[in-house]
N, C-alpha and C. Protein backbone atom coordinates (compact mmCIF):
# COMPACT_ATOMS: atom_id res chain seq x y z
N UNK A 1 118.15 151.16 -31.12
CA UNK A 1 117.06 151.70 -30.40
C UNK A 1 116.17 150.58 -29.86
N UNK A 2 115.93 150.63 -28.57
CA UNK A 2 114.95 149.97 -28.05
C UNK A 2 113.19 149.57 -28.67
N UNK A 3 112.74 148.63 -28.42
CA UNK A 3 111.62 148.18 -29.32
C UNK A 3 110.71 148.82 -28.22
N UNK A 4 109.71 148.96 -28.48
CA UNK A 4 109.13 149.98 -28.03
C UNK A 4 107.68 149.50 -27.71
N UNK A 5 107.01 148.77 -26.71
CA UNK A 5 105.62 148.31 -27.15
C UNK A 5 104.88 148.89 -26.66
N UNK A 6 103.98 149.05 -27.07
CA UNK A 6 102.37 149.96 -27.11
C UNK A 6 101.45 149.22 -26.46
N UNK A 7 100.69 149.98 -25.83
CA UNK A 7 99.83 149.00 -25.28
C UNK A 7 98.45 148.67 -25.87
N UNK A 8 98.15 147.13 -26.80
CA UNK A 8 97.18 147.60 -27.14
C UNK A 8 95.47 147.52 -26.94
N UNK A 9 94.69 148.50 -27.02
CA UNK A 9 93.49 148.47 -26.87
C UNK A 9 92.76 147.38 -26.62
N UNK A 10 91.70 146.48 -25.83
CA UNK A 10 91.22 145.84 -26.04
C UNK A 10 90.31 145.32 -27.12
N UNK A 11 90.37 145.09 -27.70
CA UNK A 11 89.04 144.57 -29.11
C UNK A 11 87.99 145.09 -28.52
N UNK A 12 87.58 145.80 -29.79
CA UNK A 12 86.09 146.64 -29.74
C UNK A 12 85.09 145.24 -29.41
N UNK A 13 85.35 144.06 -30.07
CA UNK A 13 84.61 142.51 -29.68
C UNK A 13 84.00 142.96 -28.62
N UNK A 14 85.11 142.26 -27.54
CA UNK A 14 84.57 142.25 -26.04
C UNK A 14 83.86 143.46 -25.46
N UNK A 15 83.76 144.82 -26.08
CA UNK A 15 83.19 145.66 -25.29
C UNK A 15 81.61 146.13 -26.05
N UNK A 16 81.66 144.94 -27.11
CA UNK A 16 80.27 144.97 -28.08
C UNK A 16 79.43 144.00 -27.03
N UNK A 17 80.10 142.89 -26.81
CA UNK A 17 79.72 141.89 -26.29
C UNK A 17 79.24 142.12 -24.61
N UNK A 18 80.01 142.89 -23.88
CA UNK A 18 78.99 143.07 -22.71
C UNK A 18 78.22 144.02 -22.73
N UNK A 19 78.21 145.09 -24.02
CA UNK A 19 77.36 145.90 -24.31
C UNK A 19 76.15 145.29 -24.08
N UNK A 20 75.86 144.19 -25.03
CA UNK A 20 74.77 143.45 -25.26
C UNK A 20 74.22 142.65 -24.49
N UNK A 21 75.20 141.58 -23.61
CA UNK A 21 74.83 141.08 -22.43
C UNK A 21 74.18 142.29 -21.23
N UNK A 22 74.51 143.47 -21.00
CA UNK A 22 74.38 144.05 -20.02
C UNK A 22 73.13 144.88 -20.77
N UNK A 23 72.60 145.23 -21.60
CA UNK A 23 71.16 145.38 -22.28
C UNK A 23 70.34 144.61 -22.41
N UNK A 24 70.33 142.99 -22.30
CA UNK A 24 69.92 142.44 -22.43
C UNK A 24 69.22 141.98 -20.81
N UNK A 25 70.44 141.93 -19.79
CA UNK A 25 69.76 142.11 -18.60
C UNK A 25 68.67 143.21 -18.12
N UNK A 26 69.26 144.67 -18.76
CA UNK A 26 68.26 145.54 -18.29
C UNK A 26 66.90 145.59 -18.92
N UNK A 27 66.89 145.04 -20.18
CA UNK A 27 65.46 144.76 -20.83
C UNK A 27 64.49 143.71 -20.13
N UNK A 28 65.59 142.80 -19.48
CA UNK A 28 65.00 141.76 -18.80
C UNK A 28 64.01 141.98 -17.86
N UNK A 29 64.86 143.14 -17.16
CA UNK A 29 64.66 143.57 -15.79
C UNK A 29 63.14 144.63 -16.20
N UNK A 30 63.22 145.47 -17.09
CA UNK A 30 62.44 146.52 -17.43
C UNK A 30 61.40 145.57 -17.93
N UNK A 31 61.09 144.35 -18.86
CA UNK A 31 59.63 143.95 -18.93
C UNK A 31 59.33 142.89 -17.53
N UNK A 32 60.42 142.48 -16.72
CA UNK A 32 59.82 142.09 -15.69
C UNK A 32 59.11 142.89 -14.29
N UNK A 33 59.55 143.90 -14.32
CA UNK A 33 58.50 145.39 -14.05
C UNK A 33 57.59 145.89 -14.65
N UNK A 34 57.46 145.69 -15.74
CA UNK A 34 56.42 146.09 -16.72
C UNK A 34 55.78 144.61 -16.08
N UNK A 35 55.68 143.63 -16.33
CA UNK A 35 54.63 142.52 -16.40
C UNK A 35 54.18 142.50 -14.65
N UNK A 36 54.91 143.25 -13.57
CA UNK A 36 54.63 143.16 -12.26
C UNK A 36 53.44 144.18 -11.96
N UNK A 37 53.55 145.55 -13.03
CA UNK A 37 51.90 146.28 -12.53
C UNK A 37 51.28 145.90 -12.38
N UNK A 38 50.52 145.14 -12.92
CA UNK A 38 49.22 144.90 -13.01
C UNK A 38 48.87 144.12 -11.39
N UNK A 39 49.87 143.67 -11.01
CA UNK A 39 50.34 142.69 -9.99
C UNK A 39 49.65 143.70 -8.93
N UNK A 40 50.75 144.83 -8.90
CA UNK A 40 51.13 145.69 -7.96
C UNK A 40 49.43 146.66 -7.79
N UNK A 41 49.08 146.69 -9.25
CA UNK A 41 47.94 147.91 -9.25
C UNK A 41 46.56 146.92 -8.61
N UNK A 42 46.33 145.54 -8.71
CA UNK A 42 45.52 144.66 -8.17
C UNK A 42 45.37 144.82 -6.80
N UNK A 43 47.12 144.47 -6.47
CA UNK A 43 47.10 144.79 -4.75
C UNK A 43 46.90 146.04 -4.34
N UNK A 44 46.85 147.38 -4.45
CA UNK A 44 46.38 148.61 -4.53
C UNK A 44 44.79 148.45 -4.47
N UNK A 45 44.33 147.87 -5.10
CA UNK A 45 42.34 147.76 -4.97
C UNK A 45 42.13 146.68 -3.95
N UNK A 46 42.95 145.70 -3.91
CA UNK A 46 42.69 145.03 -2.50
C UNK A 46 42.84 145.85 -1.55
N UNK A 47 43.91 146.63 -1.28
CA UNK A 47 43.88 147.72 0.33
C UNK A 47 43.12 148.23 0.45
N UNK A 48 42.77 148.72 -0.82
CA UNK A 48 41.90 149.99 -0.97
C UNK A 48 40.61 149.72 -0.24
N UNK A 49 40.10 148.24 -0.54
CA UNK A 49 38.74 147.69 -0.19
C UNK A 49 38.74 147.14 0.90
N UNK A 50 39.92 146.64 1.29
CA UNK A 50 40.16 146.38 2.77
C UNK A 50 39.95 147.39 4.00
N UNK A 51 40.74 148.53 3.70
CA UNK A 51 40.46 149.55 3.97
C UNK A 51 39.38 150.43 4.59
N UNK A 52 38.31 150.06 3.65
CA UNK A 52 37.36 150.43 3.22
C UNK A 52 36.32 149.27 4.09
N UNK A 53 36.44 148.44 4.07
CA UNK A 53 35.74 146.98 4.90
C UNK A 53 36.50 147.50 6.49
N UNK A 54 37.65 148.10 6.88
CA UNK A 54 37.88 148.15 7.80
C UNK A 54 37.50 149.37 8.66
N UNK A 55 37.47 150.41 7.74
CA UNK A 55 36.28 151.62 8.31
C UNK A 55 35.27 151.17 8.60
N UNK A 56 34.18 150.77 7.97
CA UNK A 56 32.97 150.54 7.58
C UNK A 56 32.62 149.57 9.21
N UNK A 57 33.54 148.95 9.31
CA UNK A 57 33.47 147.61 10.57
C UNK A 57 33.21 149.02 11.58
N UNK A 58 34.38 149.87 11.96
CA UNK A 58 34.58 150.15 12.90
C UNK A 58 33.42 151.52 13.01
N UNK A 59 32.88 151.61 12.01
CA UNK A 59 31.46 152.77 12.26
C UNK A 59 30.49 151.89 12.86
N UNK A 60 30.49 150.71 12.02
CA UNK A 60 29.13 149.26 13.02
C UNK A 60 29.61 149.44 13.84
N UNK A 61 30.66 149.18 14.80
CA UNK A 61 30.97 148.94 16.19
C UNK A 61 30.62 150.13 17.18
N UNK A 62 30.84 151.48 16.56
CA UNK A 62 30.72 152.62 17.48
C UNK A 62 28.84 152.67 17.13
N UNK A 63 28.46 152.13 16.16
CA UNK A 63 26.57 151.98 16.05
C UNK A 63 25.97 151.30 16.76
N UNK A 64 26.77 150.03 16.94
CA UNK A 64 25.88 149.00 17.44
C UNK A 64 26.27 149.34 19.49
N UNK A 65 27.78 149.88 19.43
CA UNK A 65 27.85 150.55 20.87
C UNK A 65 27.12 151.62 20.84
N UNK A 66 26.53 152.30 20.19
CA UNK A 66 25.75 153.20 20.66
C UNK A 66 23.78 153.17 20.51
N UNK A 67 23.41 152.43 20.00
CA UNK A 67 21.93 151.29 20.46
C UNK A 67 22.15 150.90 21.68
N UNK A 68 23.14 150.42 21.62
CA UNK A 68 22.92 148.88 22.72
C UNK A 68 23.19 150.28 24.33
N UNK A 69 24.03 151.05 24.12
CA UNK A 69 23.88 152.02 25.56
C UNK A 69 22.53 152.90 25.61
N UNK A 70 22.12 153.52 24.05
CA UNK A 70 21.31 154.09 24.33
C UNK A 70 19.23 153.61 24.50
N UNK A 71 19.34 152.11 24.26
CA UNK A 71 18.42 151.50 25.03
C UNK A 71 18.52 151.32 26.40
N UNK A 72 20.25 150.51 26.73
CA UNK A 72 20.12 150.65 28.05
C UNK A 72 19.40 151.77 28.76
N UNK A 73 19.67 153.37 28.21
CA UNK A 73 19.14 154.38 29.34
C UNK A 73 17.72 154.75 28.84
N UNK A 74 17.06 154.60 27.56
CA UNK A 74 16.03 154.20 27.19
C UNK A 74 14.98 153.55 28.16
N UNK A 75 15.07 152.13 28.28
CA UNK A 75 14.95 151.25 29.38
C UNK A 75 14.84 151.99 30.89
N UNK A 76 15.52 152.26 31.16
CA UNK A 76 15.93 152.44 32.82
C UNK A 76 14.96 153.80 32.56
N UNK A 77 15.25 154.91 32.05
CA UNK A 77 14.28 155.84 32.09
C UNK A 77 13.03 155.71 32.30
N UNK A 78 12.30 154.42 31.45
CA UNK A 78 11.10 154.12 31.08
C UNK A 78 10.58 153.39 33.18
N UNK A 79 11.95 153.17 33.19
CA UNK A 79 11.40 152.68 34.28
C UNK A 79 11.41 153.39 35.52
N UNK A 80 12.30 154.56 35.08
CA UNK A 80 12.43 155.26 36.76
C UNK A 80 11.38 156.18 36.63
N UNK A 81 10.53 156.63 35.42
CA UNK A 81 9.61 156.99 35.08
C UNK A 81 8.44 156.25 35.61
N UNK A 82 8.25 155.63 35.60
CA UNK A 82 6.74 154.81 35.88
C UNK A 82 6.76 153.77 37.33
N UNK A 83 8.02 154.32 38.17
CA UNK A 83 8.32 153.93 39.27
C UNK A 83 7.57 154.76 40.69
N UNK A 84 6.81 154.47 41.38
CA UNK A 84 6.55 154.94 42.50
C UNK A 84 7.32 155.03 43.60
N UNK A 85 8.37 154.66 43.69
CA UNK A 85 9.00 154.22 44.94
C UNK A 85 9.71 155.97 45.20
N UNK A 86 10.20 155.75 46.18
CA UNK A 86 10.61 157.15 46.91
C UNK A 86 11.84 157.49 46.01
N UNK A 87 12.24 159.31 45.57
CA UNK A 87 13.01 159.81 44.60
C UNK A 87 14.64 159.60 44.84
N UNK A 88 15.17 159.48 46.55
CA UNK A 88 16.07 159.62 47.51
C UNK A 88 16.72 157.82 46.34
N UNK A 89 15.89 157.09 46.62
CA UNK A 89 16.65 155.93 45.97
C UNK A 89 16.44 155.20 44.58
N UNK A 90 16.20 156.62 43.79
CA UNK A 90 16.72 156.21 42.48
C UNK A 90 17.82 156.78 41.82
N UNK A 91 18.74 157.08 42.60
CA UNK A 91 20.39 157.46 42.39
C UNK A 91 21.01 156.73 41.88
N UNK A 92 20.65 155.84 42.01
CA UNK A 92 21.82 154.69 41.44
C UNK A 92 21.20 154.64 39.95
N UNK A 93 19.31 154.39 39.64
CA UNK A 93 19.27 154.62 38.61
C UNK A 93 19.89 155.53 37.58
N UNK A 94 19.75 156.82 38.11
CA UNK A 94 20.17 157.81 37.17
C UNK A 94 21.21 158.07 37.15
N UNK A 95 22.34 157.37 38.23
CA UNK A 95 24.51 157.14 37.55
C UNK A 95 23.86 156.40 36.67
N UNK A 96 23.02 155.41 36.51
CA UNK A 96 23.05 154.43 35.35
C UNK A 96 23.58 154.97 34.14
N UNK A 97 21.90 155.50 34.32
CA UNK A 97 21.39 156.38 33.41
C UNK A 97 22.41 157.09 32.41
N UNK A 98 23.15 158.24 33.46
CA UNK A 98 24.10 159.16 33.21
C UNK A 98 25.13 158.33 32.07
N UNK A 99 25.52 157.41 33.04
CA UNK A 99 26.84 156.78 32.14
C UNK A 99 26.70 156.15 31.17
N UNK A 100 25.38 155.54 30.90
CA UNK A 100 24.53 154.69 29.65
C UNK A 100 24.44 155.99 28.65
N UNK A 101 24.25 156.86 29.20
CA UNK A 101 24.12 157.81 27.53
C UNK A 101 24.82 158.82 27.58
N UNK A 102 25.98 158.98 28.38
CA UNK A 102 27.45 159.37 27.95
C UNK A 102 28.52 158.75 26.80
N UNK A 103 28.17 157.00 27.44
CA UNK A 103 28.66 156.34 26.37
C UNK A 103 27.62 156.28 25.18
N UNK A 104 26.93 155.90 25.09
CA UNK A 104 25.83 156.14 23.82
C UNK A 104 26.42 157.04 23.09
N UNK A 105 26.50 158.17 23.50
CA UNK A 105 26.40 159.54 23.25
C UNK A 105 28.18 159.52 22.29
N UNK A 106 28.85 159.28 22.87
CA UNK A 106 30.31 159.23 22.66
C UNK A 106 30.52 158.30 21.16
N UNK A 107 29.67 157.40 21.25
CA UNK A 107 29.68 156.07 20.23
C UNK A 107 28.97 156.65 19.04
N UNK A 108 27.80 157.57 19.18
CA UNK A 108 27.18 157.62 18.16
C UNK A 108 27.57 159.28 17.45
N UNK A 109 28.48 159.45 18.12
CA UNK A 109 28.85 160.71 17.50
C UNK A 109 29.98 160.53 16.94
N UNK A 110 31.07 159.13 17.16
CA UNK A 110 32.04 158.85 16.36
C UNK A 110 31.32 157.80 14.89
N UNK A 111 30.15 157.60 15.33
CA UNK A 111 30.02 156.92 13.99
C UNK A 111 28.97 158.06 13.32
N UNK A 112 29.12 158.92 13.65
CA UNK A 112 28.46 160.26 12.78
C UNK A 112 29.82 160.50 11.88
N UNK A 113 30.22 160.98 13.12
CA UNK A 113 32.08 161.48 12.46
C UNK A 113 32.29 160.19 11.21
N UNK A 114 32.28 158.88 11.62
CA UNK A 114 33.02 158.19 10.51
C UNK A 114 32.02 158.42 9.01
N UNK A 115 30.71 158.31 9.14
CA UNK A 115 29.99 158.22 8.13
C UNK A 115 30.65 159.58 7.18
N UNK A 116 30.31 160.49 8.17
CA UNK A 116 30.48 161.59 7.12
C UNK A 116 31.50 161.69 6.65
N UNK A 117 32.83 161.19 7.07
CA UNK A 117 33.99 161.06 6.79
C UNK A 117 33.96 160.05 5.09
N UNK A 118 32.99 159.37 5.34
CA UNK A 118 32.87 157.98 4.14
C UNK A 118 32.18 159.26 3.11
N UNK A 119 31.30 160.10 3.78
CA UNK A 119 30.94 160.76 2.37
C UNK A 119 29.54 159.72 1.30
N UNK A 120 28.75 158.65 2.04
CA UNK A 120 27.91 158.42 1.33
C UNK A 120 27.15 158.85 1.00
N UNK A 121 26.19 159.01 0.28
CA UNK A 121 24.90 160.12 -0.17
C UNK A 121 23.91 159.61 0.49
N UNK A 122 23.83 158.47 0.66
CA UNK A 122 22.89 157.63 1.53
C UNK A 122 22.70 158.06 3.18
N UNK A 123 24.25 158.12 3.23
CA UNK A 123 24.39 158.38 4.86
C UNK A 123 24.14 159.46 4.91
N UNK A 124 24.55 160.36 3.69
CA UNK A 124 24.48 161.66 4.37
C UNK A 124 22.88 162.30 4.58
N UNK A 125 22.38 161.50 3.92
CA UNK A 125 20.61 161.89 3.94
C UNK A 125 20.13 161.41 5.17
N UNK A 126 20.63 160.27 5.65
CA UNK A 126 20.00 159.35 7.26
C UNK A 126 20.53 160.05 8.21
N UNK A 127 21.97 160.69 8.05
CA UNK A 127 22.23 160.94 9.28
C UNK A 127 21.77 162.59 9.55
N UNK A 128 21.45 163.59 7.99
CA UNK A 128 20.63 164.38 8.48
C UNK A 128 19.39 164.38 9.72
N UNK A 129 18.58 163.01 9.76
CA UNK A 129 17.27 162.84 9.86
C UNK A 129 17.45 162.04 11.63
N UNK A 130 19.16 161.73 11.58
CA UNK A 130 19.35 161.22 12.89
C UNK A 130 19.13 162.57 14.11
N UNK A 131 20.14 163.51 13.33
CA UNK A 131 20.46 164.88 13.91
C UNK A 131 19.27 165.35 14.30
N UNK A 132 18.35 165.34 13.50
CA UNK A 132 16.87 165.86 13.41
C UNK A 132 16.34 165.08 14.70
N UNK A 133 16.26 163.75 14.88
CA UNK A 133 15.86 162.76 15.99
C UNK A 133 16.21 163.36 17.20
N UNK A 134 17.90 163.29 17.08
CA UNK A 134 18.66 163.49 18.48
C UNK A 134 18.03 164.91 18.97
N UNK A 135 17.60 165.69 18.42
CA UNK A 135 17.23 166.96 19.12
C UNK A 135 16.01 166.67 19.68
N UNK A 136 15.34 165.88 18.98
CA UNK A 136 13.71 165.72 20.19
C UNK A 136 14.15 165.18 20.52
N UNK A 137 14.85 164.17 21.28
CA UNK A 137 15.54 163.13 22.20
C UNK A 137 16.11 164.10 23.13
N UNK A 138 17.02 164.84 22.73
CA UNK A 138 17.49 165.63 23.97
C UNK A 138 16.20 166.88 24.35
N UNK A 139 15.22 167.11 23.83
CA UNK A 139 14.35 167.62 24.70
C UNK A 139 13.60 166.89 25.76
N UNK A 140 13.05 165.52 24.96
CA UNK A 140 12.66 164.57 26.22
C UNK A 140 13.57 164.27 27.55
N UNK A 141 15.16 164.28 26.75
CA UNK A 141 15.75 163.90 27.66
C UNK A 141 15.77 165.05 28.74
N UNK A 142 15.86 166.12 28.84
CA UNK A 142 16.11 167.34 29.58
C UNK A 142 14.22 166.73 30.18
N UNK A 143 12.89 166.38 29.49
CA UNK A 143 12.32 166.71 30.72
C UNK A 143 12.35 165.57 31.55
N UNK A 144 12.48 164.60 31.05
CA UNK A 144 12.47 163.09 31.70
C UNK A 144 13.59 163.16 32.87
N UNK A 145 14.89 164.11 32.59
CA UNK A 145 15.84 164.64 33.86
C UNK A 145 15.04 164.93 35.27
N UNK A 146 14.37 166.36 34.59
CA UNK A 146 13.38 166.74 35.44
C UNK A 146 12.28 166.26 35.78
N UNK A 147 11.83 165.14 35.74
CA UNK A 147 10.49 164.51 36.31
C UNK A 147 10.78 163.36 37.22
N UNK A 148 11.89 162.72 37.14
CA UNK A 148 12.91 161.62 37.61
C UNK A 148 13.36 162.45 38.96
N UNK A 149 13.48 163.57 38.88
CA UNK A 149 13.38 163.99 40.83
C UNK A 149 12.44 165.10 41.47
N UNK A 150 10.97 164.22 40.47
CA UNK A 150 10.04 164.64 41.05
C UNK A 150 9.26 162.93 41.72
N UNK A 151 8.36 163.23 42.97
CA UNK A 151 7.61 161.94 42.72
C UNK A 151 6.64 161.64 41.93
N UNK A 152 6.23 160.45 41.84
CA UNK A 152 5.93 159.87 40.61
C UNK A 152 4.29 160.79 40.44
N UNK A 153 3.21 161.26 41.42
CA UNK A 153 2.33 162.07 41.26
C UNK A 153 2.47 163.21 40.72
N UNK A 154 3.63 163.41 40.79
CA UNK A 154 3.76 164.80 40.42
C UNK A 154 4.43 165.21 38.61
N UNK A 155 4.74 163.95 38.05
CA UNK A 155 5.30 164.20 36.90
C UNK A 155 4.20 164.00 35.68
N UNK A 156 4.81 164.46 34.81
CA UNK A 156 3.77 164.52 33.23
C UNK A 156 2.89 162.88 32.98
N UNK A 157 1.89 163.55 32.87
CA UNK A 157 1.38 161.38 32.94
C UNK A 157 1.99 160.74 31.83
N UNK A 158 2.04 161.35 30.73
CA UNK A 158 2.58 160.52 29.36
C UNK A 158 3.61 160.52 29.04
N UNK A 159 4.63 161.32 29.63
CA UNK A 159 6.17 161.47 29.67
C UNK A 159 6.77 160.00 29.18
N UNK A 160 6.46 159.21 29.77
CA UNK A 160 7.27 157.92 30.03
C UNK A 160 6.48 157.23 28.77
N UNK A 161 5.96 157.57 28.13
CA UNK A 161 4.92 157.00 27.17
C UNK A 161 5.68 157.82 25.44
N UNK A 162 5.91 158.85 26.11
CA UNK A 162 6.48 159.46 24.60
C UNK A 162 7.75 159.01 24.85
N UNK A 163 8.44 159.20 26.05
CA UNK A 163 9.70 158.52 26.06
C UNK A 163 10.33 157.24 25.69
N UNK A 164 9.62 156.60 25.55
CA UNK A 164 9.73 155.27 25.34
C UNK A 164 9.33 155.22 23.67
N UNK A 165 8.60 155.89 23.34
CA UNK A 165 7.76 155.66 21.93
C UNK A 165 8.39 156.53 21.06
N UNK A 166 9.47 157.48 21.03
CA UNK A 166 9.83 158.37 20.49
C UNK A 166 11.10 158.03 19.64
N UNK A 167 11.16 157.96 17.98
CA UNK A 167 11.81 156.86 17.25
C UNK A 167 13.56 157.82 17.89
């Protein structure tokens, strides 16, 4: 009868042995993720504040664009107000005008939008008191419309006096 060979098993050895090598990598791997949080959760509060610095910029920018237009028509009001010259050629003043506190207008209502969006308690108390402002502002503004194509005898004497003086 033919000898007969079996094939045999590899030694339990070698399959102890990359047992251990190949646990030993994944432990490796698992406290070198473990020791990277803190890494990872650091950079998380940097965005966060970056973020946060990068809103904050872009509410100044739509603030400080909306001062800087709404003096411009501030200004020019004060002046087409207390102007004598004939009503026919202050047109050009009041496109000024118009487009100076369109944009104003546009700027300071996105940095309304952003504030409240931020949710400060601070802001949210100032910009109550802005809202409160902007409405006597747009009453002056509606009469200061109407006195601007009247001539200058004929308009409110102090108009241009509250207009100008009115926070």
């Amino acid at each position: 009868m033919p000898e007969q060979r079996s094939e045999t098993p590899p030694p339990r050895r070698l399959n102890k042995v990359s047992t251990i090598i190949y646990s030993a990598l994944l432990l490796v791997a698992v406290l070198h993720l473990l020791s990277s949080l803190p890494f990872f959760y650091q950079l998380n509060l940097s965005y966060q504040q970056a973020n946060a610095v990068y809103r904050l910029n872009t509410i100044s920018d739509d603030l400080y664009k909306a001062v800087n237009n709404i003096g411009f028509e501030r200004g020019r009001v004060n002046v087409v107000l207390l102007d004598a010259g004939p009503v026919a050629q202050t047109e050009a003043n009041r496109q000024f005008i118009a487009t100076r506190r369109s944009d104003g207008e546009r700027a300071l209502s996105q940095a309304l939008a952003g504030l409240s969006a931020e949710a400060f308690t601070k802001a949210e108390r100032q910009t109550t008191v802005l809202r409160q402002q902007r409405q006597t502002i747009d009453q002056l503004r509606s009469q200061a419309d109407a006195a601007m194509l009247l001539p200058k005898d004929q308009r409110p004497p102090q108009l241009a006096a509250r207009w100008f003086s009115t926070p």
